[in-house]
PDB file of N, CA and C in Angstrom:
ATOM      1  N   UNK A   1      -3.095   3.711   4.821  1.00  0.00           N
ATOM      2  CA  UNK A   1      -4.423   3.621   4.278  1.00  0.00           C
ATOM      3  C   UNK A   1      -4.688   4.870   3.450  1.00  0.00           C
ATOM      4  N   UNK A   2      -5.335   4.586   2.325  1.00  0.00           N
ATOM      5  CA  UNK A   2      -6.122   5.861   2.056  1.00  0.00           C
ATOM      6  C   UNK A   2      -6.167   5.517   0.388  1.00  0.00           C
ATOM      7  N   UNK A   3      -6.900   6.385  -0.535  1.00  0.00           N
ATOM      8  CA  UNK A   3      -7.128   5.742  -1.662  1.00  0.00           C
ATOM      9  C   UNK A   3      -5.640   5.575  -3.038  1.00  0.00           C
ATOM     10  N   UNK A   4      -6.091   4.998  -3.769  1.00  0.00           N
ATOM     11  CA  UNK A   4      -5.611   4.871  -4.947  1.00  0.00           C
ATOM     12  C   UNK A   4      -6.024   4.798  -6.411  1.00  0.00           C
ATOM     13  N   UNK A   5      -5.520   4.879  -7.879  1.00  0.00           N
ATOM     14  CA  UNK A   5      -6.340   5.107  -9.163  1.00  0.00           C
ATOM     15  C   UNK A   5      -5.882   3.546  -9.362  1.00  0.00           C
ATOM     16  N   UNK A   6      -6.256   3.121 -10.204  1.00  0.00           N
ATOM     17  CA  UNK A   6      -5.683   2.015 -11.044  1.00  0.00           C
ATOM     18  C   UNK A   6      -6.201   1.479 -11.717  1.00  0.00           C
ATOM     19  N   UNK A   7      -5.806   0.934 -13.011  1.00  0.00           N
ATOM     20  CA  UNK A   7      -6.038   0.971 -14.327  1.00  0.00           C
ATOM     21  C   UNK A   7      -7.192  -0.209 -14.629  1.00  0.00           C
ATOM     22  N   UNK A   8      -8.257  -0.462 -14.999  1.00  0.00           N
ATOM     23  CA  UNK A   8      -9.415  -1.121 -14.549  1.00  0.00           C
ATOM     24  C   UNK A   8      -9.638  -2.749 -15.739  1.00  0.00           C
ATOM     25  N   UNK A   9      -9.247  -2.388 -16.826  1.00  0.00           N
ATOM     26  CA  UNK A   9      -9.218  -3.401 -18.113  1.00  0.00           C
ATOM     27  C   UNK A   9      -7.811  -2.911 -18.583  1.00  0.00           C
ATOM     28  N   UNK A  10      -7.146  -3.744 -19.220  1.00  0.00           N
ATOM     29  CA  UNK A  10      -5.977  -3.806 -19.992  1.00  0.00           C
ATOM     30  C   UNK A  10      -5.804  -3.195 -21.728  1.00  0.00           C
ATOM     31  N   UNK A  11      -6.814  -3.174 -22.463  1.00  0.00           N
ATOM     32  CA  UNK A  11      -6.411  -2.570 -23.496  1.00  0.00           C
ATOM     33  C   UNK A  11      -7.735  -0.932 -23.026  1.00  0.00           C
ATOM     34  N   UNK A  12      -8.858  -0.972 -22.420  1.00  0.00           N
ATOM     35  CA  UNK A  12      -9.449   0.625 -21.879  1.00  0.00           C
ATOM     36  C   UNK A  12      -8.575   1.371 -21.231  1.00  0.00           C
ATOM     37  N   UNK A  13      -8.912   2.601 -21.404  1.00  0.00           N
ATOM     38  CA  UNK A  13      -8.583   3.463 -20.450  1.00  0.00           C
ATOM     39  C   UNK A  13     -10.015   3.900 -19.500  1.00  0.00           C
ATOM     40  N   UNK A  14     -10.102   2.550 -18.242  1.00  0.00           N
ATOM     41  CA  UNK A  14     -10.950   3.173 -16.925  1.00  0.00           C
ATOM     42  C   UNK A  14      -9.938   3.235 -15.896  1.00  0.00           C
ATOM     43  N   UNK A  15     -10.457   3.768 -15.533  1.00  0.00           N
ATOM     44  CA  UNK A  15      -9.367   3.870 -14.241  1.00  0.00           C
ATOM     45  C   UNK A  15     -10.851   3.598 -12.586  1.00  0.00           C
ATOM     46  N   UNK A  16     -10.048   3.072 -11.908  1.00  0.00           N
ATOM     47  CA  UNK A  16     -10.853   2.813 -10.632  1.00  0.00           C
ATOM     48  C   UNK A  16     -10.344   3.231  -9.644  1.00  0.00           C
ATOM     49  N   UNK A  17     -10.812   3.898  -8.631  1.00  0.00           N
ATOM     50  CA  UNK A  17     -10.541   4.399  -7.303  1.00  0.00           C
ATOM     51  C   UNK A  17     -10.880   2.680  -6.309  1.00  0.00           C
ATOM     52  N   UNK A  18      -9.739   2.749  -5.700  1.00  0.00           N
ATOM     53  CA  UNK A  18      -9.875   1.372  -4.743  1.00  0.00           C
ATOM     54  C   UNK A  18      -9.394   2.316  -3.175  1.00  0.00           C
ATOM     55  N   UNK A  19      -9.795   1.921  -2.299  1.00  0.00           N
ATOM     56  CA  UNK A  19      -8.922   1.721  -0.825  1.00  0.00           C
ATOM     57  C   UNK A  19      -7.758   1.056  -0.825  1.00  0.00           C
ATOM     58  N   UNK A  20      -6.956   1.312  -0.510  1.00  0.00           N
ATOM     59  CA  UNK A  20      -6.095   0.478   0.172  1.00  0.00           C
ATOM     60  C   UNK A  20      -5.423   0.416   1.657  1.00  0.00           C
ATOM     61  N   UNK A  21      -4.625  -0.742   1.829  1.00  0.00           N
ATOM     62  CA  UNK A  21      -4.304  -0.690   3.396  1.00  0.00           C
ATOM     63  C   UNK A  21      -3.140  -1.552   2.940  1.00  0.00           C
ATOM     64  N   UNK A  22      -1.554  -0.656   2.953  1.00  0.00           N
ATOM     65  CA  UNK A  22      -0.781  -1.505   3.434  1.00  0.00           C
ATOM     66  C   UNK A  22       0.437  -1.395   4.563  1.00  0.00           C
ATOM     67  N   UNK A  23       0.426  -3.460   4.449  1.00  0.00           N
ATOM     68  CA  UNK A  23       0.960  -3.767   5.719  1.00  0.00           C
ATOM     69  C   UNK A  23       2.409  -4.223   5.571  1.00  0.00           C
ATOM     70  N   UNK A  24       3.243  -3.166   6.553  1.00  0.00           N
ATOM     71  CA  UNK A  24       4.932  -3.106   6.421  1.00  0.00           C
ATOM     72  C   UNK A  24       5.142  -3.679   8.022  1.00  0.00           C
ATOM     73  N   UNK A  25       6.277  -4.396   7.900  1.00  0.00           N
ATOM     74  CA  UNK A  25       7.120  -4.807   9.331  1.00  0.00           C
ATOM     75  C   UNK A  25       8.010  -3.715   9.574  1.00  0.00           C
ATOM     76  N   UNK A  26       8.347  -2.836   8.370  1.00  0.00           N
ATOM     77  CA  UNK A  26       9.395  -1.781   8.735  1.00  0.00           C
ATOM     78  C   UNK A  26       8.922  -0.229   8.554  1.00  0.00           C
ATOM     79  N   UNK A  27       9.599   0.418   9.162  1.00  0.00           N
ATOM     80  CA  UNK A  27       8.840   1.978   9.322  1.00  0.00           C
ATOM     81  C   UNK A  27       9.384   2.703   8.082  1.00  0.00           C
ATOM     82  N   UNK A  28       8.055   3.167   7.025  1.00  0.00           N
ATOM     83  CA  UNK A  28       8.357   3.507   5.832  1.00  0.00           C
ATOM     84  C   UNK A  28       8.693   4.624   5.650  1.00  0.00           C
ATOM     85  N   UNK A  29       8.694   5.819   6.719  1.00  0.00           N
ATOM     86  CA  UNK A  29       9.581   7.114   6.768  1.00  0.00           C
ATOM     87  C   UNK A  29      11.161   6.523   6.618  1.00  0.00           C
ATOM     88  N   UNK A  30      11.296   5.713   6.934  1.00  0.00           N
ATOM     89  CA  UNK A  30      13.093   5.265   7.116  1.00  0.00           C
ATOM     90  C   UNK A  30      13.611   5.150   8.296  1.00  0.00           C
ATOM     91  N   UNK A  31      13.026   5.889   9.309  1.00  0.00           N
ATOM     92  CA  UNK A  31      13.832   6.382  10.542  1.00  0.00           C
ATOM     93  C   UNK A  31      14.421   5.169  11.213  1.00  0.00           C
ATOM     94  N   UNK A  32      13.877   3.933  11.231  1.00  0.00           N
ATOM     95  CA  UNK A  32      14.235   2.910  11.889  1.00  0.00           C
ATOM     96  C   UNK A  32      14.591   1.469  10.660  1.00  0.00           C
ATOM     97  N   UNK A  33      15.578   0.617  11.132  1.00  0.00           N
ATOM     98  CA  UNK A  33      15.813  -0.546   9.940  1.00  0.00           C
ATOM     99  C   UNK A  33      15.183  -1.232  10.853  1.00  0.00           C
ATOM    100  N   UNK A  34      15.036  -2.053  11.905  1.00  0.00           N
ATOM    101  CA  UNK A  34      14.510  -2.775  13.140  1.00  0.00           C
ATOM    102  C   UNK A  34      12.960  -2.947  12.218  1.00  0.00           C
ATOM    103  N   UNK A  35      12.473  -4.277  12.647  1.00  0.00           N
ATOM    104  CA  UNK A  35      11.308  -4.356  12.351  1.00  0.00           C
ATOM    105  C   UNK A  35      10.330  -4.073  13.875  1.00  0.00           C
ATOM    106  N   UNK A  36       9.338  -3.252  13.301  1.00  0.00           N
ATOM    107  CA  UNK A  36       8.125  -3.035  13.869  1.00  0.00           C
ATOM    108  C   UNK A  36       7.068  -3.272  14.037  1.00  0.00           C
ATOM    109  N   UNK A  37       6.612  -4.680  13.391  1.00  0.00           N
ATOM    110  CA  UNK A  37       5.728  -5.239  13.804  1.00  0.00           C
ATOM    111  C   UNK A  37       5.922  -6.881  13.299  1.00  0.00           C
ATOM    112  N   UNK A  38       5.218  -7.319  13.830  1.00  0.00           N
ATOM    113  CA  UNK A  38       5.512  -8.998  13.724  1.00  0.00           C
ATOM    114  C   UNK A  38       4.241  -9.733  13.185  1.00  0.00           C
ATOM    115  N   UNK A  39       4.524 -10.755  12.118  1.00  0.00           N
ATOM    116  CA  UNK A  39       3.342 -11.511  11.571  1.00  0.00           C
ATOM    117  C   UNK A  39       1.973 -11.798  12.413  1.00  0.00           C
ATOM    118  N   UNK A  40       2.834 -11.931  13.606  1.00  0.00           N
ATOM    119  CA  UNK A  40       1.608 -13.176  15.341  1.00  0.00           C
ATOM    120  C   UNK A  40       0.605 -11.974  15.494  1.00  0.00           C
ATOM    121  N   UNK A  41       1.139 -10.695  15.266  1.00  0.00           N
ATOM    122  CA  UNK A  41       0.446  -9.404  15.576  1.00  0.00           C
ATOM    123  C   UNK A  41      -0.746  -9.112  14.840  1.00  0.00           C
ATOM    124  N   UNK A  42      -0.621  -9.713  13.084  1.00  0.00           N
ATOM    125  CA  UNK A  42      -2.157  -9.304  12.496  1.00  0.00           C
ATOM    126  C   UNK A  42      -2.956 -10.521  12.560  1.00  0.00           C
ATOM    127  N   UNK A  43      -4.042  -9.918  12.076  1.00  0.00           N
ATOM    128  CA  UNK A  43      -5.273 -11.144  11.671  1.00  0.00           C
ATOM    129  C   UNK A  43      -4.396 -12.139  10.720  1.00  0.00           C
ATOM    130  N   UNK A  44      -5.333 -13.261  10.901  1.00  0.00           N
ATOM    131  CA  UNK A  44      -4.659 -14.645  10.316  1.00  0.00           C
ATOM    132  C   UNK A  44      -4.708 -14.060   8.603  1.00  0.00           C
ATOM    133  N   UNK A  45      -5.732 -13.328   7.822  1.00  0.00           N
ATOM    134  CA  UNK A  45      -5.850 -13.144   6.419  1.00  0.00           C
ATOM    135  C   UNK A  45      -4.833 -12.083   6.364  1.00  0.00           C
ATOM    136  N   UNK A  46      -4.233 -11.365   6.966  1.00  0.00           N
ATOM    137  CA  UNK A  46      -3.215 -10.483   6.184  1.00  0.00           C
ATOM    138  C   UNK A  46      -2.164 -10.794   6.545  1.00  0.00           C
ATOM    139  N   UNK A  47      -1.367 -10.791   5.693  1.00  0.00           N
ATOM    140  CA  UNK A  47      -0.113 -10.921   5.464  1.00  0.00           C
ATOM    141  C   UNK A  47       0.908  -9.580   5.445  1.00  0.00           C
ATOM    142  N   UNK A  48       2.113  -9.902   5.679  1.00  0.00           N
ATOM    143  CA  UNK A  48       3.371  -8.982   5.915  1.00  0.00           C
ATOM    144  C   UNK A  48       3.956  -8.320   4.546  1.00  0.00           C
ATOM    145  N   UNK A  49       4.423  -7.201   4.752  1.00  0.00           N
ATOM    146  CA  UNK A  49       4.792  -6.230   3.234  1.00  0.00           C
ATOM    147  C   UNK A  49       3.888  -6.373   1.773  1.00  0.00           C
ATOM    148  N   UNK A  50       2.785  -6.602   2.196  1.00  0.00           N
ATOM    149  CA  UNK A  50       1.555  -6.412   1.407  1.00  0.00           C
ATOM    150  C   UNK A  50       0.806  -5.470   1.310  1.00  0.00           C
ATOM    151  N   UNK A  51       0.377  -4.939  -0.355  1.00  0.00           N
ATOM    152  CA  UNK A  51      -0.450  -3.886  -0.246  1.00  0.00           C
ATOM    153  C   UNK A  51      -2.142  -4.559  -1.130  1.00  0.00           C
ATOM    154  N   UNK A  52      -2.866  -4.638   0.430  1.00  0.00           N
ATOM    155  CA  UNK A  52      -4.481  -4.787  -0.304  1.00  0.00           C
ATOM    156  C   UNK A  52      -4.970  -3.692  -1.113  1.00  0.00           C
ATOM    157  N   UNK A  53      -6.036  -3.967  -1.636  1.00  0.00           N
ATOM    158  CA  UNK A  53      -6.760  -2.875  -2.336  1.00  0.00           C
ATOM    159  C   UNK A  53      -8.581  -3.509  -2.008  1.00  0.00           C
ATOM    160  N   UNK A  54      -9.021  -2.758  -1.927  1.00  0.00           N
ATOM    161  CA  UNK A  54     -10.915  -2.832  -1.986  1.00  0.00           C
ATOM    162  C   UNK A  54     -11.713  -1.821  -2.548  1.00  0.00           C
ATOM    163  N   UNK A  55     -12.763  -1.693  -2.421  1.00  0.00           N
ATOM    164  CA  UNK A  55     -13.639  -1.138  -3.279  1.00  0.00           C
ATOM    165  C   UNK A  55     -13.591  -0.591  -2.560  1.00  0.00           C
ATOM    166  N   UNK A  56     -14.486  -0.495  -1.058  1.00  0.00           N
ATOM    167  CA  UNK A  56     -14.475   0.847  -0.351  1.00  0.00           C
ATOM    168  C   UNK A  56     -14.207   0.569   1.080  1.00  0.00           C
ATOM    169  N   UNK A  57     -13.801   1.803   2.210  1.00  0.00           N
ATOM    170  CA  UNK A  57     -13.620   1.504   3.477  1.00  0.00           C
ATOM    171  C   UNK A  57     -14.848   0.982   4.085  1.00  0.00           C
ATOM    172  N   UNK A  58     -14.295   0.047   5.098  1.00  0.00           N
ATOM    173  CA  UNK A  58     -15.614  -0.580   6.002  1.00  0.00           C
ATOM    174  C   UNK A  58     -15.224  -2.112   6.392  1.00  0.00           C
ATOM    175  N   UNK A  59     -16.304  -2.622   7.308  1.00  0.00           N
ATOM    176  CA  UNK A  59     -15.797  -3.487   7.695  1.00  0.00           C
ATOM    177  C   UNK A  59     -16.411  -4.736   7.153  1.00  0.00           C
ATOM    178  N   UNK A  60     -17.255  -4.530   5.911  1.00  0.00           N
ATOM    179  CA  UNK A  60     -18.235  -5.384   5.392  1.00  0.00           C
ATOM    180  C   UNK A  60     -17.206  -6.065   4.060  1.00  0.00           C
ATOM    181  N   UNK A  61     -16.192  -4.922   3.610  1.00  0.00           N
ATOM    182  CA  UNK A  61     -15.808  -5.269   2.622  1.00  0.00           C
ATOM    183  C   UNK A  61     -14.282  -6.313   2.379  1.00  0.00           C
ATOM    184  N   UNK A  62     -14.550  -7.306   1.655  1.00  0.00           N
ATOM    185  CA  UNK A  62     -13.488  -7.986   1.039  1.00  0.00           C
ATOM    186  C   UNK A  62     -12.619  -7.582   0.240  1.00  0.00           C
ATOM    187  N   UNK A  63     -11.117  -7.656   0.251  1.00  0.00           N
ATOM    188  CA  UNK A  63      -9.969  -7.149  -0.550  1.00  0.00           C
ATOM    189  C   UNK A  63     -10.554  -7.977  -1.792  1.00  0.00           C
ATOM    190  N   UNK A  64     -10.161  -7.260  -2.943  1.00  0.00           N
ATOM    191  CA  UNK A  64     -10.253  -7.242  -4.044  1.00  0.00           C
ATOM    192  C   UNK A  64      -8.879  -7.941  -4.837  1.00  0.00           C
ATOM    193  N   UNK A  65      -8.004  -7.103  -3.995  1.00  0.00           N
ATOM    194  CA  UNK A  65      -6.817  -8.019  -5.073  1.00  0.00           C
ATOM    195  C   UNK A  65      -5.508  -7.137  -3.599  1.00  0.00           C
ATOM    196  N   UNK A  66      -4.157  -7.655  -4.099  1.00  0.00           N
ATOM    197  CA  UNK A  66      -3.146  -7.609  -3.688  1.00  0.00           C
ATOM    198  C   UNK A  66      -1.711  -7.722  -4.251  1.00  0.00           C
ATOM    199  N   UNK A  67      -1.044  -7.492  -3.664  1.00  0.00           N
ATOM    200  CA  UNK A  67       0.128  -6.550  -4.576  1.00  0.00           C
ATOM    201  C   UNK A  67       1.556  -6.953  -3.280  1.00  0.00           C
ATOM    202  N   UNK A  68       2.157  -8.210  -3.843  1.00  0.00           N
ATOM    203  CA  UNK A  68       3.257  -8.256  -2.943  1.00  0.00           C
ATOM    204  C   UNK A  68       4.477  -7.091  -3.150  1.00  0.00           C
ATOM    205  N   UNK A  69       4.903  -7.033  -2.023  1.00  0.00           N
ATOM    206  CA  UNK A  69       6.016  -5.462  -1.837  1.00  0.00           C
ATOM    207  C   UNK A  69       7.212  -6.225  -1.072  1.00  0.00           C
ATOM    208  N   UNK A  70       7.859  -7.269  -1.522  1.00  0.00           N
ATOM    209  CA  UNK A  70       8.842  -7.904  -1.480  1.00  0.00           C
ATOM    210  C   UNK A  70       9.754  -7.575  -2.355  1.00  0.00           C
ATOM    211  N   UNK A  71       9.579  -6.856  -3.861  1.00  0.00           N
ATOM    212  CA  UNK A  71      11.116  -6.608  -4.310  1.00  0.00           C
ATOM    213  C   UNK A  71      10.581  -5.196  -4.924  1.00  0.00           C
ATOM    214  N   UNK A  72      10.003  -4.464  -3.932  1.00  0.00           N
ATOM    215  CA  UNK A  72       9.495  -2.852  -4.415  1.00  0.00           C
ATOM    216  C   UNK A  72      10.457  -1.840  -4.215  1.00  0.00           C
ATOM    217  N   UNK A  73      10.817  -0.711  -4.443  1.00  0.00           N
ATOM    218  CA  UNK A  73      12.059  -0.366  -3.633  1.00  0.00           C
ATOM    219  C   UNK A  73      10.949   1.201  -3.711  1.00  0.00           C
ATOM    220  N   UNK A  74      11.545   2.205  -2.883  1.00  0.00           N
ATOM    221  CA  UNK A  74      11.234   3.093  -2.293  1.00  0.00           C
ATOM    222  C   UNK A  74      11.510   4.585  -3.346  1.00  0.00           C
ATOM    223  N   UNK A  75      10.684   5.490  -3.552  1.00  0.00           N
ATOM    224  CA  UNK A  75      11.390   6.556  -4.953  1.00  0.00           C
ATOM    225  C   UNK A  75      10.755   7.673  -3.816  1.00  0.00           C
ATOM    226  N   UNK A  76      11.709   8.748  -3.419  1.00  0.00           N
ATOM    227  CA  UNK A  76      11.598   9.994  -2.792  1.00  0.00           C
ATOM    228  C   UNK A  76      11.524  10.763  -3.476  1.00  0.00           C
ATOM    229  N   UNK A  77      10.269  11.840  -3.885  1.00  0.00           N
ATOM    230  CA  UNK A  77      10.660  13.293  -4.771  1.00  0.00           C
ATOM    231  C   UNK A  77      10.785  14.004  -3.558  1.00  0.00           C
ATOM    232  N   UNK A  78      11.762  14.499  -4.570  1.00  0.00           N
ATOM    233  CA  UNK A  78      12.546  15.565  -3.666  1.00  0.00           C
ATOM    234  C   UNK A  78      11.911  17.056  -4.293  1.00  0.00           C
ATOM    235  N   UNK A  79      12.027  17.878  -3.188  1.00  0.00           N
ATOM    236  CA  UNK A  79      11.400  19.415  -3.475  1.00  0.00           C
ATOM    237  C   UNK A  79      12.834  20.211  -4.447  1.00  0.00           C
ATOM    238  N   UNK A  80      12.287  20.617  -5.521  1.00  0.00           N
ATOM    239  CA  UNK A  80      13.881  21.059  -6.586  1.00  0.00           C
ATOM    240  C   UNK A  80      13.648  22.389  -6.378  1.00  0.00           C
ATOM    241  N   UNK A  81      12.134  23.350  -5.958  1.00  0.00           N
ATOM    242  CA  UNK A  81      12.171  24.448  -5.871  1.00  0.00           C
ATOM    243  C   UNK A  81      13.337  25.184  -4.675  1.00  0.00           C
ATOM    244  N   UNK A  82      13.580  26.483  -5.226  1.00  0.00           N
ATOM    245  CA  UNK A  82      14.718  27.338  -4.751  1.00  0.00           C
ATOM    246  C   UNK A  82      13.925  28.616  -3.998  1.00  0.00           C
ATOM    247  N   UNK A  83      14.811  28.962  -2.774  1.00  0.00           N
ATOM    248  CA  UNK A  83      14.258  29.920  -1.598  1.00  0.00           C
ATOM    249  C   UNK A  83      14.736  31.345  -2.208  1.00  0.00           C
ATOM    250  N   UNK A  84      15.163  31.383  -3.657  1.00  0.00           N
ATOM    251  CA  UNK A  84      15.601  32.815  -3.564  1.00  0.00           C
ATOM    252  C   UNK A  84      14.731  34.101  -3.884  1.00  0.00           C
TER     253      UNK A  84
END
């Protein structure tokens, strides 16, 4: 969870702050391949390796849109600074 920018109209430049909340079966540090959680486990409206987005946190509010993470792959920056 926690926020995100994203691009609001297609030829403007707005940008919008949304919430998001997403939901992985697998542990996204890496440490484990095993899945960790199971479909039976969430509410009937969310779905598995999905990332929602909403306007703001709370429990009043409806997802706005969604973003399947079925062929997303994972990009690590790595720290390039040097200890000398």
């Amino acid at each position: 969870m926690g926020y995100l920018v994203k691009n609001g109209q297609k030829n403007k430049m707005s940008f919008k702050r949304r919430w998001f909340l997403l939901v992985s079966s697998f542990s996204l540090s890496g440490e484990s391949l095993e899945p960790l959680l199971a479909q039976e486990q969430l509410p009937s409206w969310l779905q598995m390796n999905v990332l929602y987005y909403f306007d703001s946190p709370g429990e009043k509010s409806t997802w706005k849109g969604k973003v399947s993470l079925s062929k997303a792959t994972a990009v690590t920056k790595h720290d390039t600074k040097s200890n000398s």
